[in-house]
N, C-alpha and C. Protein backbone atom coordinates (compact mmCIF):
# COMPACT_ATOMS: atom_id res chain seq x y z
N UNK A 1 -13.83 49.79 -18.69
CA UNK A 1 -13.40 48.46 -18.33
C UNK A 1 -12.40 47.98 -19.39
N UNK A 2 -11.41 47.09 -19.11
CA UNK A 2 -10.12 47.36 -20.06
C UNK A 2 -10.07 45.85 -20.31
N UNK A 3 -10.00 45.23 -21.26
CA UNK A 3 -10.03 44.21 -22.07
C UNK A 3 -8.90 42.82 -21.77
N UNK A 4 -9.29 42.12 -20.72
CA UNK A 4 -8.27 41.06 -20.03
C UNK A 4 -7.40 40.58 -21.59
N UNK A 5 -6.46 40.54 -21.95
CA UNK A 5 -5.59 39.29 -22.54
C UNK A 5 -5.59 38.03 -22.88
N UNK A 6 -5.66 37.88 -23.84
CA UNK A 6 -5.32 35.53 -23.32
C UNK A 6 -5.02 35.43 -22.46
N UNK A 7 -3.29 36.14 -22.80
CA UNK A 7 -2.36 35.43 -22.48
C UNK A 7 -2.39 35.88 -20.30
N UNK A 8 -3.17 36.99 -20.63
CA UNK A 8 -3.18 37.26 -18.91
C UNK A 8 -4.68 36.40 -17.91
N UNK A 9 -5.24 35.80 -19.45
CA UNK A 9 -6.58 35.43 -18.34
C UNK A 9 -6.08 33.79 -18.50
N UNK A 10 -4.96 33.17 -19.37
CA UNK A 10 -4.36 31.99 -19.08
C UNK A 10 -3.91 31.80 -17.97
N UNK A 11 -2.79 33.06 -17.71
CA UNK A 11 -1.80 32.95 -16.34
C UNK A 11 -3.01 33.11 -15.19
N UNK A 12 -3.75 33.40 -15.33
CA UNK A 12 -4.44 33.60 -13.82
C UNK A 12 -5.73 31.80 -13.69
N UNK A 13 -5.87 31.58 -15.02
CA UNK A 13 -6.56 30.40 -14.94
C UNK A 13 -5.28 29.23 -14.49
N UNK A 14 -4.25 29.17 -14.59
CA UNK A 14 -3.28 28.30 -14.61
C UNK A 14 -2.99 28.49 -13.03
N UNK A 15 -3.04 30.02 -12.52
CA UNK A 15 -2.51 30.35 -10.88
C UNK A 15 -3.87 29.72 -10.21
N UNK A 16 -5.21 29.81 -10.87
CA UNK A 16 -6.63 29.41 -10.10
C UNK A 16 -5.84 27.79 -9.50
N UNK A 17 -5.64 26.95 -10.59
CA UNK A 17 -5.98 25.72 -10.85
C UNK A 17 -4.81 25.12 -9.73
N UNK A 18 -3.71 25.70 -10.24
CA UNK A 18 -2.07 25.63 -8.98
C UNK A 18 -2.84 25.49 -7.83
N UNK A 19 -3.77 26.49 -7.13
CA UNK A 19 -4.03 27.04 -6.05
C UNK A 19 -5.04 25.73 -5.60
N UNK A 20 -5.95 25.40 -6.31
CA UNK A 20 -6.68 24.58 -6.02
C UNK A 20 -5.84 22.94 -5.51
N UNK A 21 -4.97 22.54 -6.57
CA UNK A 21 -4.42 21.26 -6.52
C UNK A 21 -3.77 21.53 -5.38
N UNK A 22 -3.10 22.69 -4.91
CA UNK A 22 -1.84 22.79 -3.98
C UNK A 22 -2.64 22.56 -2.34
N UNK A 23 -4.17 23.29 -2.87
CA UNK A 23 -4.98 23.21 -1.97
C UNK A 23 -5.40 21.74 -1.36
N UNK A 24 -6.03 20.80 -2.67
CA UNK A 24 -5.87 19.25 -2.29
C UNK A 24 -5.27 18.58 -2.02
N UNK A 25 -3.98 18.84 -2.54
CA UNK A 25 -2.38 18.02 -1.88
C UNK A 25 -2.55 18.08 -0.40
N UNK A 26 -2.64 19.32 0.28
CA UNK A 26 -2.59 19.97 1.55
C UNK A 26 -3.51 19.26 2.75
N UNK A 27 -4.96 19.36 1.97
CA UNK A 27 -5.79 18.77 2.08
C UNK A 27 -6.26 17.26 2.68
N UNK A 28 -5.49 16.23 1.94
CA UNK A 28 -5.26 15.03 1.20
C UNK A 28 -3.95 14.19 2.46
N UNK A 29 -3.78 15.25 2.86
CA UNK A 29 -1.82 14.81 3.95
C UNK A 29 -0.59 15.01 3.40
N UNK A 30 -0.91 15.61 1.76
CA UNK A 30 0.61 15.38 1.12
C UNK A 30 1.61 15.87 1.98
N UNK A 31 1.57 16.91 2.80
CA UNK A 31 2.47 17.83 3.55
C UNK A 31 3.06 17.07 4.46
N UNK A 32 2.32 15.61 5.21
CA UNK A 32 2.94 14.83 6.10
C UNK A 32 3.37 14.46 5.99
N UNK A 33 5.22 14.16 6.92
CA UNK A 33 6.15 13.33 7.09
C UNK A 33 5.25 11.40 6.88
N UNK A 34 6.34 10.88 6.34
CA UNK A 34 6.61 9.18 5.96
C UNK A 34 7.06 8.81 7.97
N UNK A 35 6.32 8.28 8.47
CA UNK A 35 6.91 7.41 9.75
C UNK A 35 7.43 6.52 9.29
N UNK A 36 8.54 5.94 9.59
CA UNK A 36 9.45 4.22 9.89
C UNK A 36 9.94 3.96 11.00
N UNK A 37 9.16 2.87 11.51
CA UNK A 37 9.67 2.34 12.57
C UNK A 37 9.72 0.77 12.84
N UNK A 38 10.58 0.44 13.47
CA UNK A 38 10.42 -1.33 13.48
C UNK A 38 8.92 -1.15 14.56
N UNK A 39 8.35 -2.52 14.72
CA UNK A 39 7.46 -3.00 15.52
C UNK A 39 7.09 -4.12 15.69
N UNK A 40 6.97 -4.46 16.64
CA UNK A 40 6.72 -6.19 16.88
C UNK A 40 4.92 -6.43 16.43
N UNK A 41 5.39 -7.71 16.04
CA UNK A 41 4.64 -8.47 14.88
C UNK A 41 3.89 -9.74 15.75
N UNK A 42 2.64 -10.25 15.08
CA UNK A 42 2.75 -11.75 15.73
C UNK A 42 2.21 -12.54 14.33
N UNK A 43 3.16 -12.55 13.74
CA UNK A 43 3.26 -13.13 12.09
C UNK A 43 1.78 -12.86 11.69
N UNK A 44 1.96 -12.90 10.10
CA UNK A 44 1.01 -12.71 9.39
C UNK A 44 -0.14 -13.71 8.34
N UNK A 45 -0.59 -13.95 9.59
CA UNK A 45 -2.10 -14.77 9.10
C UNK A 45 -2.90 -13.97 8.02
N UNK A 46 -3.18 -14.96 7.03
CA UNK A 46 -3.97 -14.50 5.14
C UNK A 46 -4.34 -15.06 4.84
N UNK A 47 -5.26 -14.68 3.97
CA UNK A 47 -6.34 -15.69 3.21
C UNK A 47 -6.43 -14.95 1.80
N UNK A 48 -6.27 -15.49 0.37
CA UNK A 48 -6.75 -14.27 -0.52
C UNK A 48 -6.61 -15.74 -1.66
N UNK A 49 -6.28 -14.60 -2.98
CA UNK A 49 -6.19 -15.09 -4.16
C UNK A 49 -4.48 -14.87 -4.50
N UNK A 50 -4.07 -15.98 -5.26
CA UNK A 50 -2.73 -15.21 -6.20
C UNK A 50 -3.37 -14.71 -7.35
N UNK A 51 -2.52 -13.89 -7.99
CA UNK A 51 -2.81 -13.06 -9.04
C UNK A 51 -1.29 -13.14 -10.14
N UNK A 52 -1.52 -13.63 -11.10
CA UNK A 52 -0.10 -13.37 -11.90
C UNK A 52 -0.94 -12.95 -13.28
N UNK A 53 0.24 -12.04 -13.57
CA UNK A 53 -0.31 -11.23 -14.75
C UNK A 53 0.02 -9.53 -14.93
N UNK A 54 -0.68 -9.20 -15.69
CA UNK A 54 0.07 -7.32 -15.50
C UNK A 54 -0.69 -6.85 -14.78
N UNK A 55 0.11 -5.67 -13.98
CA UNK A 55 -0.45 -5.02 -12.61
C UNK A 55 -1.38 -3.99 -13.06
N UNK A 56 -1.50 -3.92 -14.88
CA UNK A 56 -2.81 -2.64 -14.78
C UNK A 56 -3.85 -3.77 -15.12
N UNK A 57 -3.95 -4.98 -14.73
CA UNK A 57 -5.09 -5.86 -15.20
C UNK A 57 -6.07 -4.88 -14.35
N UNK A 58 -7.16 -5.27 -15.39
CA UNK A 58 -8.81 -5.26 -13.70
C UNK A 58 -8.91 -6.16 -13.02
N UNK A 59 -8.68 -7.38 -12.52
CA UNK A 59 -8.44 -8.51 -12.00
C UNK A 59 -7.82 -8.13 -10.39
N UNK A 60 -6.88 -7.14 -10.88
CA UNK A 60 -6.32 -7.02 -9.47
C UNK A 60 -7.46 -6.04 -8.56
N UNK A 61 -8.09 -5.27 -9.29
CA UNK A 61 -8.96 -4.66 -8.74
C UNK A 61 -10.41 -5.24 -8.41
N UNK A 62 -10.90 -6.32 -9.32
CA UNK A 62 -11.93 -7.20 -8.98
C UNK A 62 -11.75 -8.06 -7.71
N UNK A 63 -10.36 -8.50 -7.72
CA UNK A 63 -10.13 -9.98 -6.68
C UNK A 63 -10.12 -8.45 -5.43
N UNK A 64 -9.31 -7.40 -5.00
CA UNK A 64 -9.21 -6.60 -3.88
C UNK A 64 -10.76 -6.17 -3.58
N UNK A 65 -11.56 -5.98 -4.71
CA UNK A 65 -12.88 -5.89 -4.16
C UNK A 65 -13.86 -7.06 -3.37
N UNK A 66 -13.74 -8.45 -3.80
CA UNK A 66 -13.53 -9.48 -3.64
C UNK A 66 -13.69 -9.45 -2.15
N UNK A 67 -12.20 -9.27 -1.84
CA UNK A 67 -11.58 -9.32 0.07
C UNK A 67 -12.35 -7.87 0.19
N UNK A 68 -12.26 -7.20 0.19
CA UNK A 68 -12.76 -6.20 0.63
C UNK A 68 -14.44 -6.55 0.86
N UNK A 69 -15.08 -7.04 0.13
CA UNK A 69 -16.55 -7.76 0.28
C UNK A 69 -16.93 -8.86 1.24
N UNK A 70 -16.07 -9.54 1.45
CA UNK A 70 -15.49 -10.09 2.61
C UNK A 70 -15.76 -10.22 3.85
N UNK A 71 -14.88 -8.96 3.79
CA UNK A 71 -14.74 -8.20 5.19
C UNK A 71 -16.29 -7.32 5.77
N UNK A 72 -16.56 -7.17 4.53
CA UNK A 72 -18.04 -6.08 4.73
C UNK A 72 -18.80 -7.34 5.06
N UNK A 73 -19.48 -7.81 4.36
CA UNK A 73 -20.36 -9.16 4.71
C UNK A 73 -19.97 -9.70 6.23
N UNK A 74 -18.90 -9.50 6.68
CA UNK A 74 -19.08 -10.16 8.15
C UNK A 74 -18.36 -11.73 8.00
N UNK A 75 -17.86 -12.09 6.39
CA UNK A 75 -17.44 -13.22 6.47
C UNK A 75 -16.06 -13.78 7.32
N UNK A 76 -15.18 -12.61 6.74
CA UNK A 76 -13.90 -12.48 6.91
C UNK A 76 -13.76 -10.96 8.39
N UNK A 77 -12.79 -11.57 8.87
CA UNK A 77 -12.60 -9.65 10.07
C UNK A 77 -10.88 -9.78 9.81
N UNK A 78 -10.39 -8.78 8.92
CA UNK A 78 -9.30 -8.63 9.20
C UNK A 78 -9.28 -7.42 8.38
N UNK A 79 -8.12 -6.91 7.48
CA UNK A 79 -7.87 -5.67 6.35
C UNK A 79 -7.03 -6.32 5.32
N UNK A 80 -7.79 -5.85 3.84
CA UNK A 80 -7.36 -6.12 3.03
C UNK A 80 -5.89 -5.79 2.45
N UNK A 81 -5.17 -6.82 2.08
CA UNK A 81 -3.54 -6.39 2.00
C UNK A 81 -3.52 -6.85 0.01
N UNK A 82 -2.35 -6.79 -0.39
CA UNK A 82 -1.21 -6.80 -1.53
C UNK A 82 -0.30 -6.88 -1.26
N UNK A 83 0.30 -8.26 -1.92
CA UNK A 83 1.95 -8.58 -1.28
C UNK A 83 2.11 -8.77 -2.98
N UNK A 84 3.02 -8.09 -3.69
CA UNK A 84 3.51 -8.11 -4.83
C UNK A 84 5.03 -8.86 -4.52
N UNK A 85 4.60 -10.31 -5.10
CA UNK A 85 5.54 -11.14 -4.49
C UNK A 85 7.31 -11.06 -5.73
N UNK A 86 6.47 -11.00 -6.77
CA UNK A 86 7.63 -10.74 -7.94
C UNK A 86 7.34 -9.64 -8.73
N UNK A 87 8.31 -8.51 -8.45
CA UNK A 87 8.00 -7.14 -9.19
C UNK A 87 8.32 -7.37 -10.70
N UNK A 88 7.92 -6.19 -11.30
CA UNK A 88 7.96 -6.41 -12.96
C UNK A 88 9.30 -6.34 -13.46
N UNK A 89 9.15 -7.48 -14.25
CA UNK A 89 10.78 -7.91 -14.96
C UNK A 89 10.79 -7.55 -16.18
N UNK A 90 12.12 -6.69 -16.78
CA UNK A 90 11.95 -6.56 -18.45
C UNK A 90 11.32 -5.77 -18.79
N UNK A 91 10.21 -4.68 -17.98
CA UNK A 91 9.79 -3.68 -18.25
C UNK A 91 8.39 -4.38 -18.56
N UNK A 92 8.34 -5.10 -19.07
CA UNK A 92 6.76 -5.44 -19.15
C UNK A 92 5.61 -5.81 -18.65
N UNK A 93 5.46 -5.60 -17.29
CA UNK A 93 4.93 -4.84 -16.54
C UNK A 93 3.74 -6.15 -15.88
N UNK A 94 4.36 -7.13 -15.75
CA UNK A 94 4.03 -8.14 -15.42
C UNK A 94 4.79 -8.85 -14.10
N UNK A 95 3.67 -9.58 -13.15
CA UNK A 95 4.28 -10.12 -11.86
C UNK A 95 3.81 -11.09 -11.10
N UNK A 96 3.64 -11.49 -9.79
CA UNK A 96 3.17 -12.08 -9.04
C UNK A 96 2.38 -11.40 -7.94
N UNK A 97 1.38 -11.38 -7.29
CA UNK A 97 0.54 -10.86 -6.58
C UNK A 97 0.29 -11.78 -5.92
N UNK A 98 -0.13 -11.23 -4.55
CA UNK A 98 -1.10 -11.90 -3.36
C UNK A 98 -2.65 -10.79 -2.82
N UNK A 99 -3.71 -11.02 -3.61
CA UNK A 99 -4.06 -9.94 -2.77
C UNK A 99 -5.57 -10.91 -1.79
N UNK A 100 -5.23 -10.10 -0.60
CA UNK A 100 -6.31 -10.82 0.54
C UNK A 100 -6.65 -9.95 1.55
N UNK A 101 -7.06 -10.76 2.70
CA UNK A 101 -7.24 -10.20 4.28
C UNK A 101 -6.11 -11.17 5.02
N UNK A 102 -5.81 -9.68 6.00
CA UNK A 102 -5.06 -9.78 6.88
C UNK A 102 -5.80 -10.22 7.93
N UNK A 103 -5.64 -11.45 8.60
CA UNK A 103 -6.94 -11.73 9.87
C UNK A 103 -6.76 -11.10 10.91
N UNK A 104 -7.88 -11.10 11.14
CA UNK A 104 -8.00 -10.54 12.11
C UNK A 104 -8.08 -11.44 13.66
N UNK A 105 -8.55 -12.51 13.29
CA UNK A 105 -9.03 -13.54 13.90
C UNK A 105 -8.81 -15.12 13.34
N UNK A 106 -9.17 -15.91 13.76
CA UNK A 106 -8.43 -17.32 13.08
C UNK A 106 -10.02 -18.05 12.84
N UNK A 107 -10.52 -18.04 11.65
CA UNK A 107 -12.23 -18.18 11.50
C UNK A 107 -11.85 -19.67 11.52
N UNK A 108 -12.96 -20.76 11.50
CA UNK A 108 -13.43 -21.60 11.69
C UNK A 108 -13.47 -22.51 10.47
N UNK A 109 -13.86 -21.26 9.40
CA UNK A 109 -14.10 -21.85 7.86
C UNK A 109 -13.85 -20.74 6.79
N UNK A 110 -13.11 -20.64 6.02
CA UNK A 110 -13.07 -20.15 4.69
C UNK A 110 -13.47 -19.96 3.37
N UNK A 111 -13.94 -19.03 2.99
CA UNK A 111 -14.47 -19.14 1.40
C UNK A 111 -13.37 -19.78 0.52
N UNK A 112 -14.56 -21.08 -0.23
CA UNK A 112 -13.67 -22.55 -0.74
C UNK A 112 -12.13 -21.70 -1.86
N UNK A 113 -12.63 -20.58 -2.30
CA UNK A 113 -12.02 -20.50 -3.65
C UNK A 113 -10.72 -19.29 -2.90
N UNK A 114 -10.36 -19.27 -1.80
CA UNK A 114 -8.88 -18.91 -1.09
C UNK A 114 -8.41 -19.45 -0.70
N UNK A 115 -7.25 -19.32 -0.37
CA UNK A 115 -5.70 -20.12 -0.06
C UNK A 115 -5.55 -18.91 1.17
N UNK A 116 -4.92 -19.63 1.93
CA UNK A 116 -4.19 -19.69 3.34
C UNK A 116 -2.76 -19.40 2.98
N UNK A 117 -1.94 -18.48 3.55
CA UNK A 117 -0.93 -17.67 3.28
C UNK A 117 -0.49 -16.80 4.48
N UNK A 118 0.48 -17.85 5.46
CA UNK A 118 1.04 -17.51 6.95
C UNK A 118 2.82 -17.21 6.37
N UNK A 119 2.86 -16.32 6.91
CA UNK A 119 4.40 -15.25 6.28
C UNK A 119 4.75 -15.41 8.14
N UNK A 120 5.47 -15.88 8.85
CA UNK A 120 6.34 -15.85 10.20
C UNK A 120 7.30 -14.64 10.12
N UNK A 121 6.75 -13.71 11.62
CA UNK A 121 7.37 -12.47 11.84
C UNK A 121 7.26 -12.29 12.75
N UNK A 122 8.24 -11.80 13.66
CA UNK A 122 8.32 -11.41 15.29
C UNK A 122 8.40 -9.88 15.46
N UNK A 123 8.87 -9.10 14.09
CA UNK A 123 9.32 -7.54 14.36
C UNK A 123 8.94 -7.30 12.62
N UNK A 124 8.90 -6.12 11.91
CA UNK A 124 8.77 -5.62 10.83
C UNK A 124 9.34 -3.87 10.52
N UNK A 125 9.60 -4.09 9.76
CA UNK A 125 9.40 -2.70 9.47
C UNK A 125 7.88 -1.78 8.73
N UNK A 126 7.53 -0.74 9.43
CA UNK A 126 6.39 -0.31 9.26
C UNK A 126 6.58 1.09 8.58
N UNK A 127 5.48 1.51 7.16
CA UNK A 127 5.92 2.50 7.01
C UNK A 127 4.31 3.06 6.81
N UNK A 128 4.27 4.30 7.55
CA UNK A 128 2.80 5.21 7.66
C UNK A 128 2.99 6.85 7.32
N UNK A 129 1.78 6.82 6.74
CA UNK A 129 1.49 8.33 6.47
C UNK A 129 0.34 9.01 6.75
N UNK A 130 -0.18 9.78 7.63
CA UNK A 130 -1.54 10.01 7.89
C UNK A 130 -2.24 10.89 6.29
N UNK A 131 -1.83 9.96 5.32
CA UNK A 131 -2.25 10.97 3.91
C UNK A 131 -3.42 9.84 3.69
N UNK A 132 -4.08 10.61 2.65
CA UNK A 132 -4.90 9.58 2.46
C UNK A 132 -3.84 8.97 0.79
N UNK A 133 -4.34 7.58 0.40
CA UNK A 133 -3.37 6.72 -0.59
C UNK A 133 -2.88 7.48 -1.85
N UNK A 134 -3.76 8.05 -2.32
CA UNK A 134 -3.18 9.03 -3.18
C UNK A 134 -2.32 10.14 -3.34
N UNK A 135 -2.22 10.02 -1.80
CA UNK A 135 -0.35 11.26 -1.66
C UNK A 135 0.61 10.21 -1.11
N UNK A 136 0.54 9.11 -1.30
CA UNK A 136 1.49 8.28 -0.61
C UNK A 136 3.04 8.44 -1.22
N UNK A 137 3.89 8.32 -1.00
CA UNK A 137 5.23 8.24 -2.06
C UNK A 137 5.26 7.01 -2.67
N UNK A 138 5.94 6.90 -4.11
CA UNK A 138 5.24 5.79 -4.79
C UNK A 138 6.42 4.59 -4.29
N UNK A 139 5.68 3.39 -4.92
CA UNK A 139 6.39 1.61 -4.32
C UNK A 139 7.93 1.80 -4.43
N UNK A 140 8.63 2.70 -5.44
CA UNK A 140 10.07 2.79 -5.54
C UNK A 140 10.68 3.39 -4.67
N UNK A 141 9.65 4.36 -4.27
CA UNK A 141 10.54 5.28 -3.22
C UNK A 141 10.21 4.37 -1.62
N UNK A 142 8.94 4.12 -1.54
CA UNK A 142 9.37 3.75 -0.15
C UNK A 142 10.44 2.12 -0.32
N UNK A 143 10.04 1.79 -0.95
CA UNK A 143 11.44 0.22 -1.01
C UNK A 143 12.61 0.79 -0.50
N UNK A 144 13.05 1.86 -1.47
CA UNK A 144 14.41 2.99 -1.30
C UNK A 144 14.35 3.41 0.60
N UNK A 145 13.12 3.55 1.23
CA UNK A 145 13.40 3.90 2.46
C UNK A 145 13.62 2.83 3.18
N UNK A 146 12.46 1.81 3.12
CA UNK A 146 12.94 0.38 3.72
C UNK A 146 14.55 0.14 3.51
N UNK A 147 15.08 0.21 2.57
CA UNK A 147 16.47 -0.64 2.42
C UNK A 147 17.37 0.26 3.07
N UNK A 148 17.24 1.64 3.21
CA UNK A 148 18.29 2.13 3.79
C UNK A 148 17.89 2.29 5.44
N UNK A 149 16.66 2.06 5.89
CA UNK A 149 16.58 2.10 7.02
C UNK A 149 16.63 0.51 7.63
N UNK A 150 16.94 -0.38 6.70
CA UNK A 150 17.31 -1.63 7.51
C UNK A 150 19.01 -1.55 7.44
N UNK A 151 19.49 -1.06 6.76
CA UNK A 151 20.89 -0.86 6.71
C UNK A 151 21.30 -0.23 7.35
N UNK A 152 20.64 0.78 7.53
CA UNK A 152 21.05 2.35 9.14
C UNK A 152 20.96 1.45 10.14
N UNK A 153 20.24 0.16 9.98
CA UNK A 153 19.96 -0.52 12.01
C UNK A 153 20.48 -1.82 11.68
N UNK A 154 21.55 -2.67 10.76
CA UNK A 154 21.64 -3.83 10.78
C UNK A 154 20.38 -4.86 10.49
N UNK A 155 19.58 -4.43 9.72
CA UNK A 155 18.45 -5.86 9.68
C UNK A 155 18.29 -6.37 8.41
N UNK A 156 18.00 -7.52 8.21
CA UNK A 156 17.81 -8.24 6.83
C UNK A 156 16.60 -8.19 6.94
N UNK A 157 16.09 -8.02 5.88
CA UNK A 157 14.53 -8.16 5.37
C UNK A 157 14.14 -9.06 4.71
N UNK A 158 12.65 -9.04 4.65
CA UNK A 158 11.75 -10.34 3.32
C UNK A 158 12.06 -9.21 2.20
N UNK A 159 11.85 -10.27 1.43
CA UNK A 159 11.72 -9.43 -0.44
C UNK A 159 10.80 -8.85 -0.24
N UNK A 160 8.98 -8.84 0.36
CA UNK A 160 8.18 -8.89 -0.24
C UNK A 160 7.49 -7.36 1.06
N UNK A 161 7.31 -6.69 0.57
CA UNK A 161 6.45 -5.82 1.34
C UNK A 161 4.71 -6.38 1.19
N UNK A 162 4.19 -6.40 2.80
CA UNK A 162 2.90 -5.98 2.97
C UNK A 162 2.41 -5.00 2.80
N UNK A 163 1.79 -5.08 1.86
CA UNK A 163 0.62 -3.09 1.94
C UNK A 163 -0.83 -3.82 2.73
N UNK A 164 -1.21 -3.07 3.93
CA UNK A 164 -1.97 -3.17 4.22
C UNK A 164 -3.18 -1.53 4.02
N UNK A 165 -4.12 -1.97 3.43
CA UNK A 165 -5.39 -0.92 3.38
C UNK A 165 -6.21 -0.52 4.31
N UNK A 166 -5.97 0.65 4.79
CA UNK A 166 -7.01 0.81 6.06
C UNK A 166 -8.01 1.68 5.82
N UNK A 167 -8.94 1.86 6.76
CA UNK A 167 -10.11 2.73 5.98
C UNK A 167 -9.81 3.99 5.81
N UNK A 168 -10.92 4.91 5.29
CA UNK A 168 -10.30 5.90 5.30
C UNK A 168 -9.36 6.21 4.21
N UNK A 169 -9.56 5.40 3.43
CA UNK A 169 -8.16 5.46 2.35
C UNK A 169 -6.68 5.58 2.64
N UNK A 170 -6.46 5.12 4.08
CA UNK A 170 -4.82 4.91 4.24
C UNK A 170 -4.21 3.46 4.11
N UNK A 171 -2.78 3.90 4.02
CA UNK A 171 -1.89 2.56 3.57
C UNK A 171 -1.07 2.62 4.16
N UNK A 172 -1.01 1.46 4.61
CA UNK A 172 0.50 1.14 5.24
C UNK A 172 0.91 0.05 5.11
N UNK A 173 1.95 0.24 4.88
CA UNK A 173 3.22 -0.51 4.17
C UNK A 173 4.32 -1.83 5.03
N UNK A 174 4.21 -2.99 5.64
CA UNK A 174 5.42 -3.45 6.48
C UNK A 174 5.85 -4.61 5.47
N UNK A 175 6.87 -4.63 6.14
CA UNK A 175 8.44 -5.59 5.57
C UNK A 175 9.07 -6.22 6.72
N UNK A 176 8.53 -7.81 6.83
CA UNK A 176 8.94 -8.15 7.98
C UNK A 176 10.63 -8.38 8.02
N UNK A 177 11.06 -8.56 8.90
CA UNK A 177 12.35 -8.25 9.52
C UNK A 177 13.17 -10.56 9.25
N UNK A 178 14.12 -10.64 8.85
CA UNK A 178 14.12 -11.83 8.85
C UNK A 178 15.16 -11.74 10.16
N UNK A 179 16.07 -10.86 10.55
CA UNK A 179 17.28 -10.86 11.28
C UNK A 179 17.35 -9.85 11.70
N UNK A 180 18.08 -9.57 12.69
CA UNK A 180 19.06 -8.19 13.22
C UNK A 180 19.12 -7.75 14.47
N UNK A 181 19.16 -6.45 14.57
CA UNK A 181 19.41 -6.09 15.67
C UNK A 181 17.97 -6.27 16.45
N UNK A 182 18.24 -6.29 18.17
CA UNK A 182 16.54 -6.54 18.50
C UNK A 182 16.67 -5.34 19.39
């Protein structure tokens, strides 16, 4: 029996590990095409918290658990969204946030400590991936697709993208439409 190498039982631990991740990517949806398509809208009814401050706070992840608790309890019926209303300026990594539920329904009564947050939209742009969130392409790149696919069709947009969370760990992304072609 002949005496494996480092340097040959590295390369084959390094090919294991490739094989595995390439395997979860695969796995996961990374391999799936980004959909964009416009779609008609009937504006966007919300309820949540603002959030200002830096986007690696825990805060943003406490208040999304928050709506997400919500929704489980039976209080709220809609899906939890993030509207990052002012992206980070100056590099320091600080902004404006909205994070809530998307209604589902128009409830009766609200938990006292949310705000009401109606965004008017007739059409949007929608962007989906059957991946689960962690192969998504990141917030720069899809902006980069939004802007050139409202420019390929004539449409003006909001500043502000909706991420909506669906189960399952998917995301999808719309940007309502302010103008354009119909």
């Amino acid at each position: 029996m002949s005496k494996i190498s480092n340097r040959k039982l590295l390369v084959i631990t390094i090919a294991i590990v490739l094989i595995i991740l390439g395997f979860g990517y695969y796995k996961l949806g990374g391999l799936y095409s980004v959909k964009i398509e416009t779609v008609r809208v009937d504006n966007y009814h919300l309820v949540g918290k603002y959030f200002s401050g830096s986007y690696k706070s825990d805060s943003i992840r406490v208040y999304f658990e928050e709506m997400s608790a919500y929704i489980k309890d039976g209080t709220l019926s809609g899906q939890p969204v993030i509207i990052y209303d002012q992206e980070q300026s100056d590099g320091d990594g600080k902004g404006t946030s909205f994070i809530g539920v998307m209604l589902a329904d128009h409830p009766t009564s609200l938990p006292a400590s949310l705000v009401k947050r109606d965004i008017p939209a007739q059409k949007s742009i929608k962007v989906t991936k059957d991946a689960h969130i962690s192969v998504m392409p990141n917030p720069d790149k899809i902006d980069q697709m939004i802007q050139e696919y409202a420019l390929a069709n004539d449409l003006t947009i909001a500043e502000s993208n909706i991420e909506i969370y669906q189960k399952n760990n998917r995301l999808v992304i719309e940007r309502p439409i302010v103008s354009g072609a119909d």
